[in-house]
C-alpha atoms as a PDB file:
ATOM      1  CA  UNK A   1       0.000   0.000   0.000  1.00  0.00           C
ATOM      2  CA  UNK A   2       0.927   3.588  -0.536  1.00  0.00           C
ATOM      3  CA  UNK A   3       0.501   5.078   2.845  1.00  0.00           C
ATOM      4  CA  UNK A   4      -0.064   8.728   2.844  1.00  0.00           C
ATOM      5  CA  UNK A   5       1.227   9.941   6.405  1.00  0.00           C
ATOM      6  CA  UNK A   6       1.902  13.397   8.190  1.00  0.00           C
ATOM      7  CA  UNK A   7       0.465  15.433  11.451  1.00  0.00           C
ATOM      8  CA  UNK A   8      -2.863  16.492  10.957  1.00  0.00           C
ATOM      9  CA  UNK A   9      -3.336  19.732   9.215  1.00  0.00           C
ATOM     10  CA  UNK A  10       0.054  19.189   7.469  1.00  0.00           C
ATOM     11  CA  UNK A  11      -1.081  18.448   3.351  1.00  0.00           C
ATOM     12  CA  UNK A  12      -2.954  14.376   4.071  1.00  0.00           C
ATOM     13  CA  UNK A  13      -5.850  15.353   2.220  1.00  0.00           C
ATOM     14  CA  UNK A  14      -4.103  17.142  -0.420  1.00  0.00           C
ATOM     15  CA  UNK A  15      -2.126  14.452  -1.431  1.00  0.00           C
ATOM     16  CA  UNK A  16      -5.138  11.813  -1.424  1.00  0.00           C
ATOM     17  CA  UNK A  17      -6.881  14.343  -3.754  1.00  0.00           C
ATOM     18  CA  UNK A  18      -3.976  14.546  -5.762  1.00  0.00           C
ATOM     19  CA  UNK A  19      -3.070  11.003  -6.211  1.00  0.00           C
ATOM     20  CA  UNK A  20      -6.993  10.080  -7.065  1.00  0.00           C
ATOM     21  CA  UNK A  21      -6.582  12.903  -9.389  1.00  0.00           C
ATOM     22  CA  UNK A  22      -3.746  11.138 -11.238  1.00  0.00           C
ATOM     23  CA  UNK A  23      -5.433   7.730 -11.587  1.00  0.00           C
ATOM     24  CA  UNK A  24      -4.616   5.830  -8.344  1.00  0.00           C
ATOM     25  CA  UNK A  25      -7.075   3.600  -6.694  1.00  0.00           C
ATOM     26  CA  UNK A  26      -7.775   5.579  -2.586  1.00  0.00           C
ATOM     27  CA  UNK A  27      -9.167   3.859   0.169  1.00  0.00           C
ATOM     28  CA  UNK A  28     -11.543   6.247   1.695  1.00  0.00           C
ATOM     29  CA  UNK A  29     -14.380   8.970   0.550  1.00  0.00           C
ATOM     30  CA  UNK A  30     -13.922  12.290   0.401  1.00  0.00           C
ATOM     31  CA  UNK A  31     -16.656  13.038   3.355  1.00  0.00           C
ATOM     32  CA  UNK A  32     -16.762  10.044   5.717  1.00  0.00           C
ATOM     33  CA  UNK A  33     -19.947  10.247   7.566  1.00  0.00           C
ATOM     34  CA  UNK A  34     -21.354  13.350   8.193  1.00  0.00           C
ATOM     35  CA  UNK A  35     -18.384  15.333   7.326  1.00  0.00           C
ATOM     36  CA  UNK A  36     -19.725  16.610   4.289  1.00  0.00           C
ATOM     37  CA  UNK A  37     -22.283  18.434   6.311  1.00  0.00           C
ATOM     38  CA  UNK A  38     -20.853  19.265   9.496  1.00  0.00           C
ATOM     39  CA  UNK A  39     -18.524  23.000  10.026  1.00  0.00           C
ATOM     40  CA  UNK A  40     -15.491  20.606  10.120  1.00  0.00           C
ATOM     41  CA  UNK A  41     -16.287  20.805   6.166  1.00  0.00           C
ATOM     42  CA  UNK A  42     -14.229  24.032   6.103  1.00  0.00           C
ATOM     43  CA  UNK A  43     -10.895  22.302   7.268  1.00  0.00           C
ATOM     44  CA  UNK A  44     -10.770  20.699   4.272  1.00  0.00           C
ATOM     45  CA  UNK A  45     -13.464  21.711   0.993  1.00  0.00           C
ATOM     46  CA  UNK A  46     -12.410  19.287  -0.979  1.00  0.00           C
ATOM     47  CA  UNK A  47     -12.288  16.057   1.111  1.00  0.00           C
ATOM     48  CA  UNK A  48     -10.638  14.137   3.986  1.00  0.00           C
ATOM     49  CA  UNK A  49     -10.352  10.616   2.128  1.00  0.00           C
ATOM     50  CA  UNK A  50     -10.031   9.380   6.283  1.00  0.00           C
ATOM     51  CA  UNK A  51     -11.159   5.652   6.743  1.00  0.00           C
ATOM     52  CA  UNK A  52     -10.655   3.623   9.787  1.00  0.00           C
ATOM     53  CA  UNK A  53      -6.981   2.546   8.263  1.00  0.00           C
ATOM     54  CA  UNK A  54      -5.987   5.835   9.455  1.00  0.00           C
ATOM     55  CA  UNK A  55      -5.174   4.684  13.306  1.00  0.00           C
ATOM     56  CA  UNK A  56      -2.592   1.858  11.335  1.00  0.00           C
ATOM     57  CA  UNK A  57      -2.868  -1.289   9.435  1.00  0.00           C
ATOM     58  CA  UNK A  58      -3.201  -3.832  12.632  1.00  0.00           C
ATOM     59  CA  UNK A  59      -4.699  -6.054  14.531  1.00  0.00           C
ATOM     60  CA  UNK A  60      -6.985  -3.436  15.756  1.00  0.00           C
ATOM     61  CA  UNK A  61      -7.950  -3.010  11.898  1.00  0.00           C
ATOM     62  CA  UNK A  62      -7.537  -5.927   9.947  1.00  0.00           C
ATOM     63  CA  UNK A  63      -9.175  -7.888   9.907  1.00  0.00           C
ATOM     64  CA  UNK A  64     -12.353  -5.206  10.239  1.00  0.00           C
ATOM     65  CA  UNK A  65     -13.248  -4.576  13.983  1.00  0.00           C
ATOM     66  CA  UNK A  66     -17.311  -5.108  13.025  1.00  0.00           C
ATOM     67  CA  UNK A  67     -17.376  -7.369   9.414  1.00  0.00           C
ATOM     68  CA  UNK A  68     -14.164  -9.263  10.158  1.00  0.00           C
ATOM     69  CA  UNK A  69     -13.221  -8.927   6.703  1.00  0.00           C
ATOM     70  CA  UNK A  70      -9.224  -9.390   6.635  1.00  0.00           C
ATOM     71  CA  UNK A  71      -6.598  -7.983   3.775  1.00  0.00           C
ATOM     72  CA  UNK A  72      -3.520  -9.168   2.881  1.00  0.00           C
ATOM     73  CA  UNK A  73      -1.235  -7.010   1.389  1.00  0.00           C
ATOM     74  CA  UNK A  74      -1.325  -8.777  -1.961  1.00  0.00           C
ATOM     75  CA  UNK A  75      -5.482  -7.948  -1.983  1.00  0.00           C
ATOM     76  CA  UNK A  76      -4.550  -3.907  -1.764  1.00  0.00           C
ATOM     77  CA  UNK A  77      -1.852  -3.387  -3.336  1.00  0.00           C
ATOM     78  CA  UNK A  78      -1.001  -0.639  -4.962  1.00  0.00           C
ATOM     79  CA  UNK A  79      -3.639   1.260  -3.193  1.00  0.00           C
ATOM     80  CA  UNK A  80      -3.221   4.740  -1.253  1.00  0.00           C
ATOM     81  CA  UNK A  81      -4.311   5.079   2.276  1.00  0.00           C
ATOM     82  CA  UNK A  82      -3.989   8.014   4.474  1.00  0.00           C
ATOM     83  CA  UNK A  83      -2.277   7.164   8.113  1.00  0.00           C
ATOM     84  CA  UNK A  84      -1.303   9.582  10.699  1.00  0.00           C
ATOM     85  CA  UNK A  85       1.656   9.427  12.019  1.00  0.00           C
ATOM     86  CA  UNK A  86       0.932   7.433  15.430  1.00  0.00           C
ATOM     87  CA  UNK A  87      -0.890   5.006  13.153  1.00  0.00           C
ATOM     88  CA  UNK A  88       1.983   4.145  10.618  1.00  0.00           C
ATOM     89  CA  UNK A  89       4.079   3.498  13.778  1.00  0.00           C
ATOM     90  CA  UNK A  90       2.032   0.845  14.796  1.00  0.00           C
ATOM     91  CA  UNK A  91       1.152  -0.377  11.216  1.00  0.00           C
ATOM     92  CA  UNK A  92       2.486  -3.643  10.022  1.00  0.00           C
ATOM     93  CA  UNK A  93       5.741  -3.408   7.975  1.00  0.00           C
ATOM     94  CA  UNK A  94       4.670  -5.759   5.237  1.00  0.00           C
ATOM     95  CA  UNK A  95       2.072  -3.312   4.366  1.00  0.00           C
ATOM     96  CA  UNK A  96       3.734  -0.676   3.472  1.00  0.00           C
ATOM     97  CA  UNK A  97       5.451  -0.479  -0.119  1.00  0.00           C
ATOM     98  CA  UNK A  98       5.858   3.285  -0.531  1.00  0.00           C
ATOM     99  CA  UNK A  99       5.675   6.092   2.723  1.00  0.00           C
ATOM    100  CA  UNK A 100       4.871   9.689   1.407  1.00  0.00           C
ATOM    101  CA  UNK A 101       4.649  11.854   3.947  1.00  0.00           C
ATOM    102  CA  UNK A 102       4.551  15.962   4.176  1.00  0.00           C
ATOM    103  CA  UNK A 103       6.485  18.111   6.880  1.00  0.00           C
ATOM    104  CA  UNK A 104       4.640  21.588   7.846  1.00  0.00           C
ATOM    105  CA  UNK A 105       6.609  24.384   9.470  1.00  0.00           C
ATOM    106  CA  UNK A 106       5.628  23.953  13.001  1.00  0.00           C
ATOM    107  CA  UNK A 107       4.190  27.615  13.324  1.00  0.00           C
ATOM    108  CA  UNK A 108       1.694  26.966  10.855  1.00  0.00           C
ATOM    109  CA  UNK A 109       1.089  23.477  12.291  1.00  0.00           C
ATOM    110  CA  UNK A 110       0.342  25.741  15.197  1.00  0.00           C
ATOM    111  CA  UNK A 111      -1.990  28.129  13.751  1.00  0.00           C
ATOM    112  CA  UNK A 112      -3.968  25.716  11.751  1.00  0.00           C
ATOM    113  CA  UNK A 113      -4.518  22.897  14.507  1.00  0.00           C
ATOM    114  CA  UNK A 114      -5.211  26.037  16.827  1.00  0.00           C
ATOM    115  CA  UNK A 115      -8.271  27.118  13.746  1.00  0.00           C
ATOM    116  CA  UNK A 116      -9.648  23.190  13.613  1.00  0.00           C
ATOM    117  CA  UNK A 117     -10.010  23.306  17.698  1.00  0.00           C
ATOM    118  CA  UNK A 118     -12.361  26.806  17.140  1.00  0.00           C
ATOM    119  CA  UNK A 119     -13.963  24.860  14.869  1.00  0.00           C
ATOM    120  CA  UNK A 120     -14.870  21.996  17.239  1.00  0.00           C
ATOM    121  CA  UNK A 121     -15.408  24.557  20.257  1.00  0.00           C
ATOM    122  CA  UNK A 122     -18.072  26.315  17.662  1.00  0.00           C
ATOM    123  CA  UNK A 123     -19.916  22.732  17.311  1.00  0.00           C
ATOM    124  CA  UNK A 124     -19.653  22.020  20.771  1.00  0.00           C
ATOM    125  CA  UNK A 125     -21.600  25.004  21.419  1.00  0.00           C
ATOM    126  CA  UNK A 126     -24.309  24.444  19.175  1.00  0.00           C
ATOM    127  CA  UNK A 127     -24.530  21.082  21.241  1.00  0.00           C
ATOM    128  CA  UNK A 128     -24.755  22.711  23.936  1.00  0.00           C
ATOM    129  CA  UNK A 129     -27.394  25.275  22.817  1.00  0.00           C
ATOM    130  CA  UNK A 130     -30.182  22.397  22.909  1.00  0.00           C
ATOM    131  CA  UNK A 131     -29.237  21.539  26.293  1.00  0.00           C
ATOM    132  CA  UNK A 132     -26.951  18.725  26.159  1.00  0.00           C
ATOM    133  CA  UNK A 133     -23.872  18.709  27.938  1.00  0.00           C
ATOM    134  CA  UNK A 134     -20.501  18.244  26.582  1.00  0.00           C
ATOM    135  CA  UNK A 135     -17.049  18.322  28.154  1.00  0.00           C
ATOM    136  CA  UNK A 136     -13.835  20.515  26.472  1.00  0.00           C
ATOM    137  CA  UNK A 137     -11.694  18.061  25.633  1.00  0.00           C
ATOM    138  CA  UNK A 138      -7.836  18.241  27.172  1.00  0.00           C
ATOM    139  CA  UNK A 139      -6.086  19.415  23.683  1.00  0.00           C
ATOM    140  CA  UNK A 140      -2.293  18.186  22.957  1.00  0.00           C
ATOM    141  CA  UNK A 141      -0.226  21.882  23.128  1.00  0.00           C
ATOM    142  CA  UNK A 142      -0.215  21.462  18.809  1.00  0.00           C
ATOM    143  CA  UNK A 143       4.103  22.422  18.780  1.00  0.00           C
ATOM    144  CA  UNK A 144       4.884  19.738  21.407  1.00  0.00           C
ATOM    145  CA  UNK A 145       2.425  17.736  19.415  1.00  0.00           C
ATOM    146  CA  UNK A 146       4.279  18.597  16.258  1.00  0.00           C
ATOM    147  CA  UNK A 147       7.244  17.674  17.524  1.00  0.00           C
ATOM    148  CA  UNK A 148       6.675  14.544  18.969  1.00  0.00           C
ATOM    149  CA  UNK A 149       4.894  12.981  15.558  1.00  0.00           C
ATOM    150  CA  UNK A 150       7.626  13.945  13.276  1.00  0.00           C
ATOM    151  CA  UNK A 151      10.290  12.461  15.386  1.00  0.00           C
ATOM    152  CA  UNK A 152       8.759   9.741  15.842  1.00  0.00           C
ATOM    153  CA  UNK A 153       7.833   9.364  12.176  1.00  0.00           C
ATOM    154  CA  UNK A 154      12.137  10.115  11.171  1.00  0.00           C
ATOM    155  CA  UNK A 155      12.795   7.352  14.212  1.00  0.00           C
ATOM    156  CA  UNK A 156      10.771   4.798  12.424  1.00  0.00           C
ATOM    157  CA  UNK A 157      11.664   5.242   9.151  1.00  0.00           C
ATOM    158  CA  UNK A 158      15.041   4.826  10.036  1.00  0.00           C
ATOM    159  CA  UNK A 159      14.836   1.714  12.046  1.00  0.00           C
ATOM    160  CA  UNK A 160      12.671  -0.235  10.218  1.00  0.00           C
ATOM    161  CA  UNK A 161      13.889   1.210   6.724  1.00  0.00           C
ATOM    162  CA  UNK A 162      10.805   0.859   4.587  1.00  0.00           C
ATOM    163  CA  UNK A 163      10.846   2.850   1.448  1.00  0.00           C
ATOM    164  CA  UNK A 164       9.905   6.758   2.560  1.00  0.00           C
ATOM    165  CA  UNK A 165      10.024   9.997   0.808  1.00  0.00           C
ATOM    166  CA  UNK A 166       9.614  13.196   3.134  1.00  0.00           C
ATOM    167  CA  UNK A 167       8.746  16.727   1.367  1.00  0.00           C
ATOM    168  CA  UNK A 168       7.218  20.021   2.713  1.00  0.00           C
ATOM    169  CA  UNK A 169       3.810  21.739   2.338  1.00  0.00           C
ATOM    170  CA  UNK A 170       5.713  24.638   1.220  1.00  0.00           C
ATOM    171  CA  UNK A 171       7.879  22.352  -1.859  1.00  0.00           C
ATOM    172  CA  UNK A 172       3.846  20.923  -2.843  1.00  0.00           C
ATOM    173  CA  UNK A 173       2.581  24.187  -3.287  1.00  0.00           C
ATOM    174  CA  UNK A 174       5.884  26.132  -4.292  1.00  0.00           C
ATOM    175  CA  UNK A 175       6.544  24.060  -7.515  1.00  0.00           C
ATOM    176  CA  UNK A 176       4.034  21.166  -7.287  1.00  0.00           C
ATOM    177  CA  UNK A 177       5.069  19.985 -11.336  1.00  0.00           C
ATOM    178  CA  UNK A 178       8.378  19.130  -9.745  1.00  0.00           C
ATOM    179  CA  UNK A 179       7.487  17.510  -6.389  1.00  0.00           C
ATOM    180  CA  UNK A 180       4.323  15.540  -7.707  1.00  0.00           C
ATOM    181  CA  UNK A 181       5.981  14.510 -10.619  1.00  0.00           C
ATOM    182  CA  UNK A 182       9.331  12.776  -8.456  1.00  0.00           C
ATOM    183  CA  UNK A 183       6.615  11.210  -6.026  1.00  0.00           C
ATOM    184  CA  UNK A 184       4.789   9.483  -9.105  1.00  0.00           C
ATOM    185  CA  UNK A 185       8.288   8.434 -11.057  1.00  0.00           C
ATOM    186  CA  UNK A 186       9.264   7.398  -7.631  1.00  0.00           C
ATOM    187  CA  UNK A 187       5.409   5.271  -6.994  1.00  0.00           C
ATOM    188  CA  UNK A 188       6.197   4.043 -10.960  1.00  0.00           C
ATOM    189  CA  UNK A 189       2.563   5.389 -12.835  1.00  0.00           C
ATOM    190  CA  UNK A 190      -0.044   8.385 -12.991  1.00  0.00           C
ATOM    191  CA  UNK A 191      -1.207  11.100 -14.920  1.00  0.00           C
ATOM    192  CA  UNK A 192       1.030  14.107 -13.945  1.00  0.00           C
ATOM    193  CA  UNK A 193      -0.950  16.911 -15.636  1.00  0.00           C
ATOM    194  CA  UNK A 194      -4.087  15.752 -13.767  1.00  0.00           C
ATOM    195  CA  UNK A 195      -2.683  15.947 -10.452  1.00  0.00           C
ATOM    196  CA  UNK A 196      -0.995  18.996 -10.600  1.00  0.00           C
ATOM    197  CA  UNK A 197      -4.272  20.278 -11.662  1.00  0.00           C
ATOM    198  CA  UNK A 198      -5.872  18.696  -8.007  1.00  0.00           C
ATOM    199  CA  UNK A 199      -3.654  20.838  -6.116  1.00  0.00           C
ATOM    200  CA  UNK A 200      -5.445  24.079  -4.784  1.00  0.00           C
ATOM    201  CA  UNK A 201      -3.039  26.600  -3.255  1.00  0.00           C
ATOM    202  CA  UNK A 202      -5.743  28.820  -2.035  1.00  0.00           C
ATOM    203  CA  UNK A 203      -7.194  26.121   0.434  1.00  0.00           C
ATOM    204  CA  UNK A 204      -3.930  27.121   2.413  1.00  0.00           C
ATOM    205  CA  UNK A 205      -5.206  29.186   5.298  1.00  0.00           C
ATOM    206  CA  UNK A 206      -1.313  30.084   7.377  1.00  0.00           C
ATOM    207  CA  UNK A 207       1.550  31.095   5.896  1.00  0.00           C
ATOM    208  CA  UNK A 208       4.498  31.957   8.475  1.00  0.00           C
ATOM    209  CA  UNK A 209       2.666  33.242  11.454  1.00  0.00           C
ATOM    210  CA  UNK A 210       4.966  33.828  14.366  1.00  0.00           C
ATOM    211  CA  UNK A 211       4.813  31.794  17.610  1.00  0.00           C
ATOM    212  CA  UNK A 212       6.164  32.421  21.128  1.00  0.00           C
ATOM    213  CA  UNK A 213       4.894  28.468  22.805  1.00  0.00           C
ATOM    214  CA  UNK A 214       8.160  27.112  22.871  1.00  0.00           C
ATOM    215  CA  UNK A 215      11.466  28.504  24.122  1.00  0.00           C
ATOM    216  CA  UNK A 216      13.954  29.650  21.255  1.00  0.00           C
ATOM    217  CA  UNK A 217      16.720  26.901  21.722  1.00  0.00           C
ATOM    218  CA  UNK A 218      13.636  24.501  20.994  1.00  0.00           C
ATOM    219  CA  UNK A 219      11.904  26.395  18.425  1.00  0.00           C
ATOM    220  CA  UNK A 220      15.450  25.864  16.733  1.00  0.00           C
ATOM    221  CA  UNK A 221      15.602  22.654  16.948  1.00  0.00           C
ATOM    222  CA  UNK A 222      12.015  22.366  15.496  1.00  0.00           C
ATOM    223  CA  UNK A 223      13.447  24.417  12.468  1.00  0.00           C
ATOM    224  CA  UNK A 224      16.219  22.683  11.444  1.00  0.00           C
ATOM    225  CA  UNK A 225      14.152  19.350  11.521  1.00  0.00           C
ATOM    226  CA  UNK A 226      11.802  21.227   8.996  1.00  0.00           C
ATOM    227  CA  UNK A 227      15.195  22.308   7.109  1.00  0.00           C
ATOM    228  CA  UNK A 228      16.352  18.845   7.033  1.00  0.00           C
ATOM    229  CA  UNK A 229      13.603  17.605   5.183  1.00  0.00           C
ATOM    230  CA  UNK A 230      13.162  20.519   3.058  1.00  0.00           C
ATOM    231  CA  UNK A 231      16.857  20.068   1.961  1.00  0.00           C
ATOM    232  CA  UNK A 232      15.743  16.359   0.734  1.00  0.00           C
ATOM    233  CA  UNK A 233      18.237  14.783   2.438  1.00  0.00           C
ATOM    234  CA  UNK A 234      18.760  11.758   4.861  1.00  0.00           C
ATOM    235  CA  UNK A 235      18.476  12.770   8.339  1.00  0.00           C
ATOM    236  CA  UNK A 236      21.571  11.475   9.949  1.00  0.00           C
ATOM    237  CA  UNK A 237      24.877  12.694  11.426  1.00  0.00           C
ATOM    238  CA  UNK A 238      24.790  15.730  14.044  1.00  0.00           C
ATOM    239  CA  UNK A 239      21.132  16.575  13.128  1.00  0.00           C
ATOM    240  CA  UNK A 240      19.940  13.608  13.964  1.00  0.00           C
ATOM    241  CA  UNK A 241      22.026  13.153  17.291  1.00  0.00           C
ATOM    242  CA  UNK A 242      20.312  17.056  18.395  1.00  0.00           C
ATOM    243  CA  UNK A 243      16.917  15.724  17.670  1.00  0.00           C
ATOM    244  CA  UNK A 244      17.560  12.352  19.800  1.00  0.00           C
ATOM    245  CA  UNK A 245      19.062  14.487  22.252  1.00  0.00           C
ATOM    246  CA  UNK A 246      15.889  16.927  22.091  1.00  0.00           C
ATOM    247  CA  UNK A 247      13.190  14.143  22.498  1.00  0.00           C
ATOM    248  CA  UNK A 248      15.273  12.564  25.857  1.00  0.00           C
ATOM    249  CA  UNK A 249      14.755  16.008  26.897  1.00  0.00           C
ATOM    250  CA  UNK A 250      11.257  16.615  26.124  1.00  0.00           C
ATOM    251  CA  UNK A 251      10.183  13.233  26.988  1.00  0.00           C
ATOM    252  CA  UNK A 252       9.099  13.618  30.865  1.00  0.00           C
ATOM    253  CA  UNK A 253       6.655  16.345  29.596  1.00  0.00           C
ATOM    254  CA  UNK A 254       5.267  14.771  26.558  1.00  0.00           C
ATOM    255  CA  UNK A 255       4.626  11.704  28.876  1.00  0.00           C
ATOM    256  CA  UNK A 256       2.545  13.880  31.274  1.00  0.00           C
ATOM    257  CA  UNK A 257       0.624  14.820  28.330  1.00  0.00           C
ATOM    258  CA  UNK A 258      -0.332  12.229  26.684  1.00  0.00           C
ATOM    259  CA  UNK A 259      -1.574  11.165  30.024  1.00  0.00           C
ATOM    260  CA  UNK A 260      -3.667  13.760  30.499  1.00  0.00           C
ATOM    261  CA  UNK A 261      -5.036  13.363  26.629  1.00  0.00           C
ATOM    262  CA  UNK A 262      -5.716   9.843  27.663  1.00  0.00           C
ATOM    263  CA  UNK A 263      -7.922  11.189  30.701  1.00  0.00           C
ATOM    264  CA  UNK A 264      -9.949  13.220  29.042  1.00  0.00           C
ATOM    265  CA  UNK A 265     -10.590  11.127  26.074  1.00  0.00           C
ATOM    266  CA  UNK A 266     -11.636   8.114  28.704  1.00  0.00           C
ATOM    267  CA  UNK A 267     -13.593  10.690  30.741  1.00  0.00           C
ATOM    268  CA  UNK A 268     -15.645  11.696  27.400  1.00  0.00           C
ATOM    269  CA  UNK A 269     -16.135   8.041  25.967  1.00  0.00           C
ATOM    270  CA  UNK A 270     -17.497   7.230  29.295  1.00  0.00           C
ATOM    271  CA  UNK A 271     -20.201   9.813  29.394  1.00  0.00           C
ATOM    272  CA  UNK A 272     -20.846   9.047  25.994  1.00  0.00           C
ATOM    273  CA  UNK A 273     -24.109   6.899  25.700  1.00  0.00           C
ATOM    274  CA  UNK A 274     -23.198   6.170  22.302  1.00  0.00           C
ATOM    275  CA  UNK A 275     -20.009   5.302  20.338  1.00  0.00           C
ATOM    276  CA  UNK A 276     -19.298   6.032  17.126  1.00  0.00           C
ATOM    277  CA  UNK A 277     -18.665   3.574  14.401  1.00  0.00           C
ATOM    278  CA  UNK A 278     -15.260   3.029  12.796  1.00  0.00           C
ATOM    279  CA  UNK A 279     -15.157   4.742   9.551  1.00  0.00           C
ATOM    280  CA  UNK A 280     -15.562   1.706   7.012  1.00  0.00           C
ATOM    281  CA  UNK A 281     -12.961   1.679   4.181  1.00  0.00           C
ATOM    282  CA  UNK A 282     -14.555   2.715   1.221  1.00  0.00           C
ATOM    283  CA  UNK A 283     -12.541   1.268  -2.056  1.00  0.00           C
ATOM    284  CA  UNK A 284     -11.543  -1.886  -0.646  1.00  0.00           C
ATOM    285  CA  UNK A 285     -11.198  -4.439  -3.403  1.00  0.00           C
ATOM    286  CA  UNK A 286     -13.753  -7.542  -3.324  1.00  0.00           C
ATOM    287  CA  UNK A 287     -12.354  -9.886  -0.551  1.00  0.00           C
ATOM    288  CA  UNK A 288     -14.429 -12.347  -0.828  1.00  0.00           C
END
């Protein structure tokens, strides 16, 4: 499979769109559920192509938590599936044939993860405006949350060496003939002129907004992880030492948390009186 990987807010959809564009079979619809509908629309006009692959390709997914219906990765592949970050860690190894994932500066991480929270506050409110309660949730600080995905995405690429190609949101939309056109030489097919056509540079919503959250020794060390892969070069060497170094660091805080994420995610599901379905993976080929 083709996994399609990054933080949130950092190009996923984009690159879904623009793969279907050139001819490549996508797990996923463009509006899962009620997306299509909902204010979360404006995040992303023209699709979110999320299915419930994106938590990983695992036990917890395959076979399918409700049908049972397992792939193997003969059945898909070739196909493109978006997976965040935490969910290609914990994806199977034989699954994945190609890795493309996109790198956003970590300011406009920031400022965009910061705009899809208003979003949700804005629909919790209208929940809340025909008298049914609903808990904030505890929200990951979005730099420290930046952080610890790409690391962790650079850490297991490099131990378990399956065939990845990083880029930037900024190389995409700079001079996206060039950048689309090495990802699909690199994949082996698609249409290049249709794809470049799929890609929409004003959906972008931040460009280079400044940011005081983290201290300036670490907001430099967030910038030259950004410059490594924007340079298109193997992390390794000193970099890679300073961002090792940087995560033992960080690592008592991030712990705490993710702890507390964990908390308030248990403390919702359990005043939840119903929970959701998994997103079912539209595109699948016939398993039967």
């Amino acid at each position: 499979m083709i996994f399609v990987s990054g933080t949130k807010r950092s190009g996923t959809s984009m690159w879904m769109q623009v793969l279907q564009a050139a001819g490549l079979p996508i797990l996923g619809k463009a509006f899962p559920r009620d997306w299509g509908t909902s204010p979360l629309r404006d995040a992303n006009p023209d699709g979110f192509y999320e299915t419930l692959l994106r938590n990983g390709v695992y036990f917890a997914t395959n076979p399918h938590p409700r049908t049972g219906k397992y792939f193997t990765p003969a059945q898909v592949d070739g196909y493109v599936v978006k997976v965040f970050v935490p969910g290609v860690i914990r994806s199977e190894a034989g699954y994945i044939s190609h890795l493309l994932a996109n790198v956003r500066e970590w300011r406009e991480y920031e400022a965009s993860i910061n705009r899809l929270y208003a979003m949700e506050a804005q629909s919790r409110e209208a929940v809340r405006a025909t008298g049914v309660e609903v808990d904030d949730p505890f929200n990951f600080p979005p730099a420290y949350e930046w952080w610890m995905e790409n690391f962790a995405l650079v850490r297991d690429i490099s131990l378990r060496r399956y065939p990845a190609r990083l880029l930037t949101y900024d190389q995409v939309l700079g001079d996206p003939e060039a950048t689309i056109g090495g990802v699909l030489r690199w994949i082996g097919r698609g249409d290049l002129e249709a794809a470049v056509a799929a890609v929409k540079p004003g959906n972008r919503t931040q460009t280079r907004p400044s940011s005081d959250s983290v201290p300036p020794a670490l907001a430099q060390v967030f910038d030259d992880l950004y410059a490594g892969v924007a340079a298109g070069t193997s992390i390794g060497g000193a970099l890679l030492r300073t961002l090792n170094e940087t995560n033992q660091k960080l690592l008592p805080e991030l712990t705490k948390l993710q702890m507390k994420v964990a908390h308030s995610q248990i403390q919702q599901q359990a005043k939840a009186k119903v929970q959701p379905a998994p997103i079912e993976i539209e595109g699948l080929p016939d398993l039967d």
